[in-house]
Protein backbone atom coordinates (compact mmCIF):
# COMPACT_ATOMS: atom_id res chain seq x y z
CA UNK A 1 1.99 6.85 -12.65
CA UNK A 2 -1.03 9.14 -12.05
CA UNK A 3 -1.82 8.92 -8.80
CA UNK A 4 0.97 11.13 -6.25
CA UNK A 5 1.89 10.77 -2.61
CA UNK A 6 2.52 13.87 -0.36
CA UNK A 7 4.50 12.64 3.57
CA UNK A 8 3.80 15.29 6.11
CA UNK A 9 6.17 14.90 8.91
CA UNK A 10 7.02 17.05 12.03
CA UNK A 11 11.25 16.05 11.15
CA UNK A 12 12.15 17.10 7.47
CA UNK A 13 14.42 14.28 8.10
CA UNK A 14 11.85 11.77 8.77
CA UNK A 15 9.67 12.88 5.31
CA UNK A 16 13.10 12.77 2.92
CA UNK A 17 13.98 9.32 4.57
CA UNK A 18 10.28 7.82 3.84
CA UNK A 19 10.63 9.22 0.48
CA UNK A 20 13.62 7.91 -0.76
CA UNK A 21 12.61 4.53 0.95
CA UNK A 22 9.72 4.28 -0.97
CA UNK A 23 10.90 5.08 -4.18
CA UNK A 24 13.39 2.04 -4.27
CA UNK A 25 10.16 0.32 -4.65
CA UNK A 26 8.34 2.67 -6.64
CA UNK A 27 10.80 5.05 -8.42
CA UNK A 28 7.82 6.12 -11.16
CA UNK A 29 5.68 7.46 -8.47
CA UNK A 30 5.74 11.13 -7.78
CA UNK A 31 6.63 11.64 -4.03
CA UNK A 32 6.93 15.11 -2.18
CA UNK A 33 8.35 15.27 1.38
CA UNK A 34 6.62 18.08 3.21
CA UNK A 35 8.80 17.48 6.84
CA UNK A 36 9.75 20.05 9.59
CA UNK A 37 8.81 23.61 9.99
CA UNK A 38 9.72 26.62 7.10
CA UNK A 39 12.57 27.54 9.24
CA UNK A 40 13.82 23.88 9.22
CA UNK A 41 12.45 23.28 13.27
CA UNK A 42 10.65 20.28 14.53
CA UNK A 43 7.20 20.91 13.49
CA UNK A 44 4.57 20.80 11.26
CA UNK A 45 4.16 23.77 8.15
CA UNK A 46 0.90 24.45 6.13
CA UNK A 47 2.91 26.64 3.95
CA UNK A 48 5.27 23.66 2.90
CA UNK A 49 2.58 21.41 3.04
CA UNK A 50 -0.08 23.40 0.53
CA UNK A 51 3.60 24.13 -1.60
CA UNK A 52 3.64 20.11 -1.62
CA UNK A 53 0.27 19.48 -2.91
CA UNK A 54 1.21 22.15 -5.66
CA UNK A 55 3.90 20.00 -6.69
CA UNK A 56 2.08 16.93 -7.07
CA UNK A 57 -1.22 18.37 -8.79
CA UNK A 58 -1.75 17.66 -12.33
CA UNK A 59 -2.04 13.88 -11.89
CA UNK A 60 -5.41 11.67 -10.77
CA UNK A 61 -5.37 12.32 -7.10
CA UNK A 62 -3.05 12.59 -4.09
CA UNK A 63 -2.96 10.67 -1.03
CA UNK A 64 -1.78 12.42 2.11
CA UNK A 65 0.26 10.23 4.45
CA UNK A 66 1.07 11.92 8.23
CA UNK A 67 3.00 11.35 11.17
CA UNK A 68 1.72 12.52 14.63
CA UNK A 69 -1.47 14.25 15.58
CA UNK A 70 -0.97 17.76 14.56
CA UNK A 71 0.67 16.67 10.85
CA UNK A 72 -3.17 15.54 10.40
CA UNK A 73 -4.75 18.75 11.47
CA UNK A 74 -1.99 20.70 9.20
CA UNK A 75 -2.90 17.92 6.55
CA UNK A 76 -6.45 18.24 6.75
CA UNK A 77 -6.33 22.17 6.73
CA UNK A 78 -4.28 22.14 3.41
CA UNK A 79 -7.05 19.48 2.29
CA UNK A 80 -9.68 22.18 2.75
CA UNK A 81 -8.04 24.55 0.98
CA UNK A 82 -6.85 22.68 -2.02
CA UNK A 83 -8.49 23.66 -5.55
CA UNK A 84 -9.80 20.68 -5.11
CA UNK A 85 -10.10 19.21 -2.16
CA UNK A 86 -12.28 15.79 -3.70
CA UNK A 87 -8.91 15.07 -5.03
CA UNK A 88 -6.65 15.27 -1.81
CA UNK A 89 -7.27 11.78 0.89
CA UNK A 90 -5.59 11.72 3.87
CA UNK A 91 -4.91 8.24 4.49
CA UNK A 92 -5.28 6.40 8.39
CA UNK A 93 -1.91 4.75 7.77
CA UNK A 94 1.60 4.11 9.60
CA UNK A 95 3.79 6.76 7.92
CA UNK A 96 6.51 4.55 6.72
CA UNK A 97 4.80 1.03 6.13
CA UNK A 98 1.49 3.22 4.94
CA UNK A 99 3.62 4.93 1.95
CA UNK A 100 5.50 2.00 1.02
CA UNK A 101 2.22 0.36 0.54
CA UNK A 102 0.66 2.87 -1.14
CA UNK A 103 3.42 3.76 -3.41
CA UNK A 104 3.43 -0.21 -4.59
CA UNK A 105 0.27 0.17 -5.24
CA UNK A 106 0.28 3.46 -6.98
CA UNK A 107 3.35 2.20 -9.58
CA UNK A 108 1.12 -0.68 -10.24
CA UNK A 109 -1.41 2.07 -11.86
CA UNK A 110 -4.09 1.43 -9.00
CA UNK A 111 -6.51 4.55 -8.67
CA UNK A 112 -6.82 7.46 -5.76
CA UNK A 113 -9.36 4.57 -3.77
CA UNK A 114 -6.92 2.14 -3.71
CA UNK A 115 -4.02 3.65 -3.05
CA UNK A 116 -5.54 4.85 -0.15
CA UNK A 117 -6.85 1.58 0.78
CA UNK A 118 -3.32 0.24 0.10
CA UNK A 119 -2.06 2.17 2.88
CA UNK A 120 -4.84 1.71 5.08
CA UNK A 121 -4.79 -1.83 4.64
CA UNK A 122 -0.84 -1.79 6.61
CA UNK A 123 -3.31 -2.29 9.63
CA UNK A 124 -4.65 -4.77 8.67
CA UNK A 125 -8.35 -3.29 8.24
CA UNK A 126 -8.93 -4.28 4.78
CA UNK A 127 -12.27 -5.37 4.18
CA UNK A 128 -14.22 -6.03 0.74
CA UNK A 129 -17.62 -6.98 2.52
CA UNK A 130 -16.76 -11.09 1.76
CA UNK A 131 -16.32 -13.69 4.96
CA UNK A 132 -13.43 -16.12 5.09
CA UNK A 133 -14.56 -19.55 4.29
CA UNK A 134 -13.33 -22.73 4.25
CA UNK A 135 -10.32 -23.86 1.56
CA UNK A 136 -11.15 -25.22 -1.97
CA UNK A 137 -9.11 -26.91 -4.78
CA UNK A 138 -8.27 -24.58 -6.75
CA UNK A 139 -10.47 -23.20 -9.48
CA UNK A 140 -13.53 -25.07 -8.13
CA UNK A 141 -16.66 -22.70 -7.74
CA UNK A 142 -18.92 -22.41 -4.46
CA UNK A 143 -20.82 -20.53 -2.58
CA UNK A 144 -21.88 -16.84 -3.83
CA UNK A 145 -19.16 -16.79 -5.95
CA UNK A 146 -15.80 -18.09 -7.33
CA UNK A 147 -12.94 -19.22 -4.36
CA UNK A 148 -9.45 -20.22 -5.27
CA UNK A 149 -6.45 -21.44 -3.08
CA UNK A 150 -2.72 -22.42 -4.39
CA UNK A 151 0.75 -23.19 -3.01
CA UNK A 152 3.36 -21.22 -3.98
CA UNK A 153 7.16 -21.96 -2.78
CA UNK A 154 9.75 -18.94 -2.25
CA UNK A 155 11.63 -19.12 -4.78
CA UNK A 156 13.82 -15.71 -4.48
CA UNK A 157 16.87 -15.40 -1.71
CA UNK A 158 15.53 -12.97 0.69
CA UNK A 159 11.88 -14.46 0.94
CA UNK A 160 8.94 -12.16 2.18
CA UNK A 161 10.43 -8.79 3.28
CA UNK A 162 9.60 -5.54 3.21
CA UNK A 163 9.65 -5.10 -1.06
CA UNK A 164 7.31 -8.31 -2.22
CA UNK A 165 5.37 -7.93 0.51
CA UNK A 166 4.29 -4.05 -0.33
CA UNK A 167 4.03 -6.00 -3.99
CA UNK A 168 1.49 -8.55 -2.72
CA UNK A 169 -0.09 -6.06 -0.59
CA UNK A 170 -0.06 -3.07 -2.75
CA UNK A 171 -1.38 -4.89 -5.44
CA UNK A 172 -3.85 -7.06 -3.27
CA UNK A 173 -5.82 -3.96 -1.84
CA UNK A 174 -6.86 -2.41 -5.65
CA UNK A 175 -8.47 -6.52 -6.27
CA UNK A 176 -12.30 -6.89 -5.45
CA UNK A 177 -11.08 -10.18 -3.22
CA UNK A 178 -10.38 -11.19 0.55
CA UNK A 179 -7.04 -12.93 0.22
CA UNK A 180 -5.22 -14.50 2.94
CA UNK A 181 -1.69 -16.19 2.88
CA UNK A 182 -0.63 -18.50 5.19
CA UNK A 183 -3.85 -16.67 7.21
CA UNK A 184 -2.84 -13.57 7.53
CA UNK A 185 -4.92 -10.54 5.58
CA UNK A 186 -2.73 -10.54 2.43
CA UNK A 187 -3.14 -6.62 1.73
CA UNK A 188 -1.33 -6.28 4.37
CA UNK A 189 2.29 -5.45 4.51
CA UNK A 190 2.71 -5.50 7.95
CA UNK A 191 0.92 -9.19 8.55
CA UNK A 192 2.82 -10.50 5.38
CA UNK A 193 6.40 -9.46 7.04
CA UNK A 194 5.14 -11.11 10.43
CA UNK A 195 5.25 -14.36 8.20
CA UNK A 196 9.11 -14.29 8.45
CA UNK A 197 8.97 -16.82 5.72
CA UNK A 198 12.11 -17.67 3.79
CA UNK A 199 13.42 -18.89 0.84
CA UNK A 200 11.60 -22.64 0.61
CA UNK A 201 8.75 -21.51 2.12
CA UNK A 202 5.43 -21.99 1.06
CA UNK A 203 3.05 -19.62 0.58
CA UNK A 204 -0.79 -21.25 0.92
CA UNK A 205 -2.91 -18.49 -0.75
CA UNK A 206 -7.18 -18.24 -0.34
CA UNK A 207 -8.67 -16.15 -1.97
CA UNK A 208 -12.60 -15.51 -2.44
CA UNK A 209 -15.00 -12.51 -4.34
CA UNK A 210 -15.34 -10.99 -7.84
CA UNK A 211 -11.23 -10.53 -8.25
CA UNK A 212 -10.38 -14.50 -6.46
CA UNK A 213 -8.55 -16.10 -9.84
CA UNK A 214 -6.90 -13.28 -10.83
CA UNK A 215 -6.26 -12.22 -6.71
CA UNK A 216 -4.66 -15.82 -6.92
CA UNK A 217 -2.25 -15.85 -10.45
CA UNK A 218 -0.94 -11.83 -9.69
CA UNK A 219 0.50 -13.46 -6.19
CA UNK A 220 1.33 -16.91 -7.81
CA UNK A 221 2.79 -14.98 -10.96
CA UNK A 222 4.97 -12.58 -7.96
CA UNK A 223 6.73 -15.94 -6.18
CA UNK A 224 6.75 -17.73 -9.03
CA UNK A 225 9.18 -15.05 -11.04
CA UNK A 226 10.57 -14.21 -7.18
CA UNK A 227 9.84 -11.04 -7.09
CA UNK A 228 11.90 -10.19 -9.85
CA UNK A 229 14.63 -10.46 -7.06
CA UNK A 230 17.60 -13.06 -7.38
């Protein structure tokens, strides 16, 4: 995986925890915890955060993901003085939910963009520039461009938690599409967990813009081999 991830927390605690969280879903991704203060205080260090971006250089990007208001300043300062600082995003995300998604996304080979977008897109925000519009039959063709919708039943024990949906999600925000699932923005972890759908449920996908069909089969292909789950 090319793209790393770099968690700047004021608790060391807090950065490990994310990390090792996120790399039961994404254990190929290069993830450095950059948590507390040198002297191990609650806090915020620009030494161990620059040390952090060291680490994970050599690879097509990092993406920055922060906790509280002065982890972004720290964050941004360490930004500036990166060798180069065009390859260093901070990303607007929830720590925990925003790294999950964006280390999904990042095992799935998506670029610096959208891995940032991934995590971003925990919010909710995600926007391609298309509208929602009404539901088609699948594979029919109107409008400005191509629109698909399927069904897809649950198939796997646990349903939609917190591992397919940073699957759909993560791999959801690096598509040119608007997807929604059951009406909720479907590169988003966050609204896909609010689903609390279970094993039997089904999943009614739209999806419209350049990436629609293949938007549609990469979340029908995810329920339909259950997430790889039993």
């Amino acid at each position: 995986m090319t793209v790393r991830l770099v968690v700047v927390s004021h608790s060391e605690k807090i950065a490990d925890g994310a990390v090792q969280l996120a790399a039961q879903m994404a254990p190929d991704v290069v993830m450095i915890a950059a948590g507390g203060t040198s002297d191990g205080r609650i806090g915020t260090s620009l030494e161990k955060v620059m040390s952090a971006l060291d680490q994970a250089a050599g690879g097509d990007g990092v993406v920055v993901l922060t906790d509280l208001g002065s982890a972004v300043m720290t964050a941004e300062s360490a930004q500036e003085l990166a060798e180069d600082p065009s390859a260093v995003l901070l990303a607007d995300a929830p720590l925990v939910e925003g790294l999950v998604a964006a280390a999904v996304a990042a095992q799935g080979g998506a670029d610096l963009i959208a891995v940032k977008r991934a995590a971003e897109a925990v919010y909710g925000s995600g926007d391609s520039g298309a509208s929602p519009v009404s539901s088609v039959a699948e594979g029919s063709v109107t409008g400005p461009g191509p629109e698909f919708t399927g069904d897809f039943e649950l198939i796997n024990q646990a349903g939609m938690h917190a591992r397919p949906a940073a699957k759909v999600a993560g791999g959801l925000s690096s598509m040119n599409a608007d997807v929604t699932i059951n009406g909720v923005d479907g590169a988003s972890m966050t609204a896909l967990m609010t689903l609390a759908a279970g094993k039997g449920s089904l999943l009614h996908v739209e999806a419209w813009g350049p990436d629609a069909e293949r938007a549609l089969n990469y979340v029908g292909g995810l329920v339909q081999a259950g997430f790889g789950e039993p």
